[in-house]
Protein backbone atom coordinates (compact mmCIF):
# COMPACT_ATOMS: atom_id res chain seq x y z
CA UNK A 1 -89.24 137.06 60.59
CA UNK A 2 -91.55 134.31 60.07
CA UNK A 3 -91.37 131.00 62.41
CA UNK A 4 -94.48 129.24 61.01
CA UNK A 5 -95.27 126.11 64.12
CA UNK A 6 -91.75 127.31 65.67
CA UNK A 7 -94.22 130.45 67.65
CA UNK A 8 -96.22 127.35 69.03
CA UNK A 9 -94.00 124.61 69.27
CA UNK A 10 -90.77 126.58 70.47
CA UNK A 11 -90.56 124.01 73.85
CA UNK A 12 -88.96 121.18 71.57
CA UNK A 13 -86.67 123.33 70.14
CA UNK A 14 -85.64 124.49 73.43
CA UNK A 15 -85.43 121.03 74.86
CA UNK A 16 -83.39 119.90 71.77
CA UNK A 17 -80.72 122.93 72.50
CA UNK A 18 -80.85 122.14 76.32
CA UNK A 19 -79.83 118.41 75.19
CA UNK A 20 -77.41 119.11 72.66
CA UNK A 21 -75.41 121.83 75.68
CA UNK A 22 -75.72 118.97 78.33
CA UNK A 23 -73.85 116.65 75.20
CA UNK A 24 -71.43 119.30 74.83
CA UNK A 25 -70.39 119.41 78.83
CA UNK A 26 -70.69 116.06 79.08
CA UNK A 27 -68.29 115.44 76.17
CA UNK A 28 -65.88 117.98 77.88
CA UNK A 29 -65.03 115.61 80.78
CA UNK A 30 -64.81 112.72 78.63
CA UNK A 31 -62.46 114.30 76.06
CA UNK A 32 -60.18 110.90 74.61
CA UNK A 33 -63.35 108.50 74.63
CA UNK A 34 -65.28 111.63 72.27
CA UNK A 35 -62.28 111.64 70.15
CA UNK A 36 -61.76 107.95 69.49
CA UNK A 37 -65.83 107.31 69.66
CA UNK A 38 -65.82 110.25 66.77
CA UNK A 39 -63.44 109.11 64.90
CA UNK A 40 -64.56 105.39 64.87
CA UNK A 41 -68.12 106.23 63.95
CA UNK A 42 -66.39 108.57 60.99
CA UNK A 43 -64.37 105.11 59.96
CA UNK A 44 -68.09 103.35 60.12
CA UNK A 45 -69.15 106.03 57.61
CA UNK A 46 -65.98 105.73 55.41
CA UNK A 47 -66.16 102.04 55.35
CA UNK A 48 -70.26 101.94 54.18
CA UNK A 49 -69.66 104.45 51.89
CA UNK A 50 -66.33 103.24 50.14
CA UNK A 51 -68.54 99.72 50.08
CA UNK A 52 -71.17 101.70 48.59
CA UNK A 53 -69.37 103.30 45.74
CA UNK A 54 -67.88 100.35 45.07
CA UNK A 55 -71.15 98.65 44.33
CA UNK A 56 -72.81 101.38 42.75
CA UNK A 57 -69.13 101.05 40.25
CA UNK A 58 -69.38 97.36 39.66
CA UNK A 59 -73.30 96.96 39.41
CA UNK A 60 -74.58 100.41 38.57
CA UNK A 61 -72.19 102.18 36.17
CA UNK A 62 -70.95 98.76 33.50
CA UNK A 63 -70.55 101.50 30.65
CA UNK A 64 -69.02 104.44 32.17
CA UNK A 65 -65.78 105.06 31.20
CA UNK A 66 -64.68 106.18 34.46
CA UNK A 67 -66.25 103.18 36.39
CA UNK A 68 -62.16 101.57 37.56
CA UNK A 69 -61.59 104.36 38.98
CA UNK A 70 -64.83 105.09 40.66
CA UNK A 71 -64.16 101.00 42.10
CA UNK A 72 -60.97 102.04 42.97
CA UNK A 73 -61.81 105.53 45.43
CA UNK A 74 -64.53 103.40 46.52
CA UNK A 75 -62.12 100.23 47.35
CA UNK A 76 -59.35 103.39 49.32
CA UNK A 77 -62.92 104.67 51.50
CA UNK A 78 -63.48 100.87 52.36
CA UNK A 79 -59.70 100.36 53.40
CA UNK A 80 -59.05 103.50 55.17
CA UNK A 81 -62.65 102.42 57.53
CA UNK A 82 -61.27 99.17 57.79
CA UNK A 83 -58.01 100.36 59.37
CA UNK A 84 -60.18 103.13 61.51
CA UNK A 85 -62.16 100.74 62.88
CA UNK A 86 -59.52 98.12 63.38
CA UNK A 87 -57.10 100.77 65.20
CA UNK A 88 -59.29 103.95 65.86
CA UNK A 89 -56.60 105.15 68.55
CA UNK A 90 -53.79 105.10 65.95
CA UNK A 91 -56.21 106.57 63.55
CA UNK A 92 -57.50 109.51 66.22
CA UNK A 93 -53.06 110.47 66.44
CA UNK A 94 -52.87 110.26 63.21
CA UNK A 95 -55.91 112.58 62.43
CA UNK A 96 -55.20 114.83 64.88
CA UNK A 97 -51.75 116.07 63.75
CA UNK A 98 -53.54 116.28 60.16
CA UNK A 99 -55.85 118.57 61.94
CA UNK A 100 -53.13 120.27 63.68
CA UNK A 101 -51.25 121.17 60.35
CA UNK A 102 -54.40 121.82 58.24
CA UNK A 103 -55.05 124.50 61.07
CA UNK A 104 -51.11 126.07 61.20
CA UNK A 105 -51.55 125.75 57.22
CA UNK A 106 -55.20 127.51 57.39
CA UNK A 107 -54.48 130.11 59.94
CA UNK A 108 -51.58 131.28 57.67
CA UNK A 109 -53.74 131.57 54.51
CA UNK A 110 -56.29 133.42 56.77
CA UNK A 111 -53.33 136.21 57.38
CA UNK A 112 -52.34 136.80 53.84
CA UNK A 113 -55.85 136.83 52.79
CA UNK A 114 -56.39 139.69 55.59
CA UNK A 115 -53.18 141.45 54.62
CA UNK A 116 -53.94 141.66 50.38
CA UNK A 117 -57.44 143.11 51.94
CA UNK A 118 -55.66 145.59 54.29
CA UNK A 119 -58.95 148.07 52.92
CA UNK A 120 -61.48 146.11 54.44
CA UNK A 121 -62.99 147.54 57.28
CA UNK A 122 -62.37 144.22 59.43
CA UNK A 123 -58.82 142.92 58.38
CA UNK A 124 -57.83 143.32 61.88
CA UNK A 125 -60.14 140.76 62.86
CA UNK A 126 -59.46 138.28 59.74
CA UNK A 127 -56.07 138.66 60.78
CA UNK A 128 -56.83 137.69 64.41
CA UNK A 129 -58.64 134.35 62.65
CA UNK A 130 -56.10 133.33 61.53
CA UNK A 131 -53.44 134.05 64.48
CA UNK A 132 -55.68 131.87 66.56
CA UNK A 133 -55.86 128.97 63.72
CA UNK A 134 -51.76 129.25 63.70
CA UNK A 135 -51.57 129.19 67.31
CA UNK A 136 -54.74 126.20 68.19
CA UNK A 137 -52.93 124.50 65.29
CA UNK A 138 -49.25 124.39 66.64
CA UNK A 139 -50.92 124.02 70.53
CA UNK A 140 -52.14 120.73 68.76
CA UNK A 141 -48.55 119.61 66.69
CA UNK A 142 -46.48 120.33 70.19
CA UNK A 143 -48.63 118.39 72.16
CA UNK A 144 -48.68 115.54 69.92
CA UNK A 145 -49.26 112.39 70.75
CA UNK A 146 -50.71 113.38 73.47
CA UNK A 147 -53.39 115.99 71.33
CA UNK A 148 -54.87 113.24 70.57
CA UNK A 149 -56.63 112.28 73.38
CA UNK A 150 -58.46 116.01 73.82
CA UNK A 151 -58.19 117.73 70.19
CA UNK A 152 -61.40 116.19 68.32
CA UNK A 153 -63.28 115.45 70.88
CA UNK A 154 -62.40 119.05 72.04
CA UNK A 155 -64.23 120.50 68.54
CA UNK A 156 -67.04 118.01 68.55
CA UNK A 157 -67.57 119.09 72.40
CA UNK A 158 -67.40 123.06 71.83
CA UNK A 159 -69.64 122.23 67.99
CA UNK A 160 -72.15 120.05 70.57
CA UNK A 161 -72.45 123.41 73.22
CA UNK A 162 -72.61 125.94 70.42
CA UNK A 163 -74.85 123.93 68.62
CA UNK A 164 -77.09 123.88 71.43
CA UNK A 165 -77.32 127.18 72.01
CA UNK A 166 -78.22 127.91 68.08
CA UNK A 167 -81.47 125.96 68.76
CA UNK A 168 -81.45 127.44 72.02
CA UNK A 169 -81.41 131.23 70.42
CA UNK A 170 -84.08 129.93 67.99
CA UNK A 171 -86.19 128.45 70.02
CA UNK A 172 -86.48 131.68 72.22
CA UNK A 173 -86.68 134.00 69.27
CA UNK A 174 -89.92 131.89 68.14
CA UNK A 175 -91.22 131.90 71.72
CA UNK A 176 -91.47 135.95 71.58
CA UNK A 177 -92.72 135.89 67.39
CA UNK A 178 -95.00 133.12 68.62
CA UNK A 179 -96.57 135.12 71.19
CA UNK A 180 -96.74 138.54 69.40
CA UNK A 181 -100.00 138.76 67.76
CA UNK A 182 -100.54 141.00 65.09
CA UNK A 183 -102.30 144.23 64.81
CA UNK A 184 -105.75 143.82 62.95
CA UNK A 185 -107.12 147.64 61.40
């Protein structure tokens, strides 16, 4: 496999997967201020967006037939960031028992999908997917309100760490390519 500057360069990469794991653990023991930090800074995005569309609709897009309602999605992105970033705790609960239905609703999808492919080799293991989606997701509902303070930043936490050791894996993989030099006959 070819890692072009990665062979040579590989340090960064490390350092980058080093940083992104010390994010991770760090995040762990500061689970309800990564949840409401993550899901103010998603309200941020929502809010420049929705204003975005919205200007692209009224300035950019005069003959479009669709332009009201592309105002209009933009105008709901703008208003659901306001209210984010006005109340990001009450948005955080309310996200989180989205998230925990989404995954009860997911996990169960996951299982009849495994079960109407009951040939493949690995159904076993799609099955066990979804089991765990089911279960995380009801862990989540059950412990509502009080999911809210660990749930998301929970995921962004464990995404941070495995994140990290992507580059990590990467970085080490280009080390040894890096320093094999090939044959010349």
């Amino acid at each position: 496999m070819e890692y072009g500057e990665l062979g040579k360069n590989w340090v960064w990469l490390l350092g980058l997967g080093i940083i992104f794991i010390t994010l991770g653990f760090a995040g762990l023991l500061l689970l309800p201020l990564v949840s409401i930090t993550s899901v103010a800074i998603f309200g941020a995005f929502m809010l420049v967006g929705g204003a975005l569309q919205m200007g692209q609709g009224i300035f950019k897009a005069k003959d479009w037939k669709s332009r009201t309602l592309h105002i209009l999605m933009g105008l709901i992105y703008v208003i659901g960031g306001i209210a984010t970033l006005e109340n990001p705790v009450l948005a955080t609960t309310v996200l989180t028992l989205v998230l925990g239905f989404s995954l009860i609703a997911i996990g169960a999808i996951r299982i009849a999908v495994a079960f109407q492919n009951k040939d493949v080799s690995q159904w076993a293991l799609m099955t066990l997917s979804g089991v765990l989606s089911v279960i995380l997701g009801f862990l989540i509902v059950l412990q509502w309100p009080w999911s809210s303070l660990w749930a998301i930043g929970l995921f962004v936490s464990l995404d941070l760490i495995m994140s990290g050791a992507n580059f990590i894996a990467i970085a080490l993989t280009a080390r040894m390519s890096g320093s094999a030099v090939p044959a010349r006959g």
